[in-house]
Protein backbone atom coordinates (compact mmCIF):
# COMPACT_ATOMS: atom_id res chain seq x y z
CA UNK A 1 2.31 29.39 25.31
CA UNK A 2 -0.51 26.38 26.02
CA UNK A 3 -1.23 26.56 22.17
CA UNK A 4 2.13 26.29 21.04
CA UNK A 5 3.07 23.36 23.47
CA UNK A 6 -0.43 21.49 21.94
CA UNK A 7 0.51 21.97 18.26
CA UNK A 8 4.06 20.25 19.42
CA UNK A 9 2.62 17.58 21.31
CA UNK A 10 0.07 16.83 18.36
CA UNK A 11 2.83 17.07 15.84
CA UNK A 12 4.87 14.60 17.71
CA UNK A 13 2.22 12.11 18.64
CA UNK A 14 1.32 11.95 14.55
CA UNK A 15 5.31 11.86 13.62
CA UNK A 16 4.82 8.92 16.02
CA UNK A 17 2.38 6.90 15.17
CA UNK A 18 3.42 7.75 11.48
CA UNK A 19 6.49 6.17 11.91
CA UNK A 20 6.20 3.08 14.34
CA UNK A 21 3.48 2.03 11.15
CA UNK A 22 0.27 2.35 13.79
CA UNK A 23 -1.64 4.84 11.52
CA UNK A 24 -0.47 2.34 8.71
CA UNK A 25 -1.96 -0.35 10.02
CA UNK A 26 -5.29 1.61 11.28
CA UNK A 27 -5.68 2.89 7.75
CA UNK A 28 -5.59 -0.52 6.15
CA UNK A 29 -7.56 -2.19 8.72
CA UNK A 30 -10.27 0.24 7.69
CA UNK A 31 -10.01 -0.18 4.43
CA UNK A 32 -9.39 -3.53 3.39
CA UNK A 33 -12.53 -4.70 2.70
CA UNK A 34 -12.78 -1.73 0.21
CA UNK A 35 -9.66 -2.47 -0.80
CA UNK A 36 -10.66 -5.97 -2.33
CA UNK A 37 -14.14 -4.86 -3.26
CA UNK A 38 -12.21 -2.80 -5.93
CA UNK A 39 -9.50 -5.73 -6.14
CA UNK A 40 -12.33 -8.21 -7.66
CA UNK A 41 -13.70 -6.06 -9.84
CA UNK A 42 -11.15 -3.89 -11.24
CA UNK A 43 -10.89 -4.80 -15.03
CA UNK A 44 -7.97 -5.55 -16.77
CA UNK A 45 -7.31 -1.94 -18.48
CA UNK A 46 -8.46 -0.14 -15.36
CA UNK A 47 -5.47 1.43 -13.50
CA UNK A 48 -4.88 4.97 -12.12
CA UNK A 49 -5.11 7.11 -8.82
CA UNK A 50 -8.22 5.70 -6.73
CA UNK A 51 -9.84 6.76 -3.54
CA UNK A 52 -10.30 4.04 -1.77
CA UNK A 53 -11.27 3.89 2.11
CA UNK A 54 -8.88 5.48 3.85
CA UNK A 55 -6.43 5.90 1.02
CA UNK A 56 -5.59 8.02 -2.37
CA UNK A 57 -3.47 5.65 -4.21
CA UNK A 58 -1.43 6.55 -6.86
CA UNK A 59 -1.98 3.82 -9.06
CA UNK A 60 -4.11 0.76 -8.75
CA UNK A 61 -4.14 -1.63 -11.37
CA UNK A 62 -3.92 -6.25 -11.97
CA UNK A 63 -0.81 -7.79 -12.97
CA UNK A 64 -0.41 -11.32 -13.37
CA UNK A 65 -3.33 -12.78 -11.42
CA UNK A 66 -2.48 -9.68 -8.62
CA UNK A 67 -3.89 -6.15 -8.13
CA UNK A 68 -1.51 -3.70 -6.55
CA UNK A 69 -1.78 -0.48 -4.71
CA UNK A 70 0.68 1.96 -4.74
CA UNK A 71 1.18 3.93 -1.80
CA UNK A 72 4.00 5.71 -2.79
CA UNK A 73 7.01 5.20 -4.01
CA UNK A 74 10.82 6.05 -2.77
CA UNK A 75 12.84 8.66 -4.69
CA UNK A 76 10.55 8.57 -7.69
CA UNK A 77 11.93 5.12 -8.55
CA UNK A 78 11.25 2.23 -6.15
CA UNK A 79 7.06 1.58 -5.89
CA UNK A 80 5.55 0.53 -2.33
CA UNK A 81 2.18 -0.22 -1.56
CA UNK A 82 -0.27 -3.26 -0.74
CA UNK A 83 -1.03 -6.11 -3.00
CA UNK A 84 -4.16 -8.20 -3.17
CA UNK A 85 -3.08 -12.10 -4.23
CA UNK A 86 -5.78 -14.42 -3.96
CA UNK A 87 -4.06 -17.06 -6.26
CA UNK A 88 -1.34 -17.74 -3.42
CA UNK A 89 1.59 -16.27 -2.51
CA UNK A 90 3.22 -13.75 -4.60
CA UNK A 91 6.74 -13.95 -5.54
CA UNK A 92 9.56 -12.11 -7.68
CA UNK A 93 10.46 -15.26 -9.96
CA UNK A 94 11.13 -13.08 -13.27
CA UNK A 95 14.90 -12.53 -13.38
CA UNK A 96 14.54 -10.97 -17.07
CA UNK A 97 13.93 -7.97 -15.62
CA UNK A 98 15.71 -5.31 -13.43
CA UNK A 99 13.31 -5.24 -10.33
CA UNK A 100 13.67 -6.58 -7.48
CA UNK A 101 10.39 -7.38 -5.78
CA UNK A 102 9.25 -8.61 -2.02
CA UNK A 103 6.19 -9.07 -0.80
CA UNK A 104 5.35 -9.23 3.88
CA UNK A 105 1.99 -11.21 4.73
CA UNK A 106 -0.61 -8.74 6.13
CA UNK A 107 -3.91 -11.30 6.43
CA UNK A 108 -5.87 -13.18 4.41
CA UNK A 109 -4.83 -12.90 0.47
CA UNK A 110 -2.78 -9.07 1.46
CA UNK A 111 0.70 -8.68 1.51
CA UNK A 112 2.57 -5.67 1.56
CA UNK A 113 4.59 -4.67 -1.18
CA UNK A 114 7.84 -2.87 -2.60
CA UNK A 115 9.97 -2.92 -5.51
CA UNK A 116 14.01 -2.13 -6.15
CA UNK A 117 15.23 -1.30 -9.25
């Protein structure tokens, strides 16, 4: 009976931190200096799933003066991740296309990212 009521407990303290964003935050705090290591030098055809730190991205790859890292995305449509800007802040200000982007200031030149199409 102990055992059972320890697997619970762990499962509900991960589910936890999982969800309030905590392990999140750990995970990027540990990372980003990895993070932008890769962010300076990835070239301009590199993209693709990269370990990096405490991550497996799905895709990591520069787009107009940005490099993005794709956590995930939400029903197979809508990408989320973090997104390294060093020329300022990043904004949606295409409205040719379909996607809606927004961008939430982590620190330094890191914002986290999502789009909506």
């Amino acid at each position: 009976m102990a055992w059972s009521v320890r697997v619970v407990a762990a499962t509900l303290l991960v589910g936890a931190l999982t969800g309030c964003g905590v392990l999140s935050e750990w995970r990027f705090e540990r990372s980003a200096a990895a993070m932008e290591q890769v962010a300076r030098t990835l070239g301009p055809d590199d993209s693709g799933e990269r370990e990096v730190g405490a991550f497996v991205f799905q895709d990591v790859y520069r787009s107009e003066g940005r490099v993005h890292f794709v956590v995930g995305d939400t029903a197979g449509v809508d990408p989320y991740g973090y997104v390294w800007s060093p020329g300022g802040v990043p904004v949606d200000d295409d409205e040719t296309d379909a996607v809606a982007s927004s961008f939430k200031h982590l620190q330094g030149h890191w914002y986290w990212w999502s789009d909506s199409y």
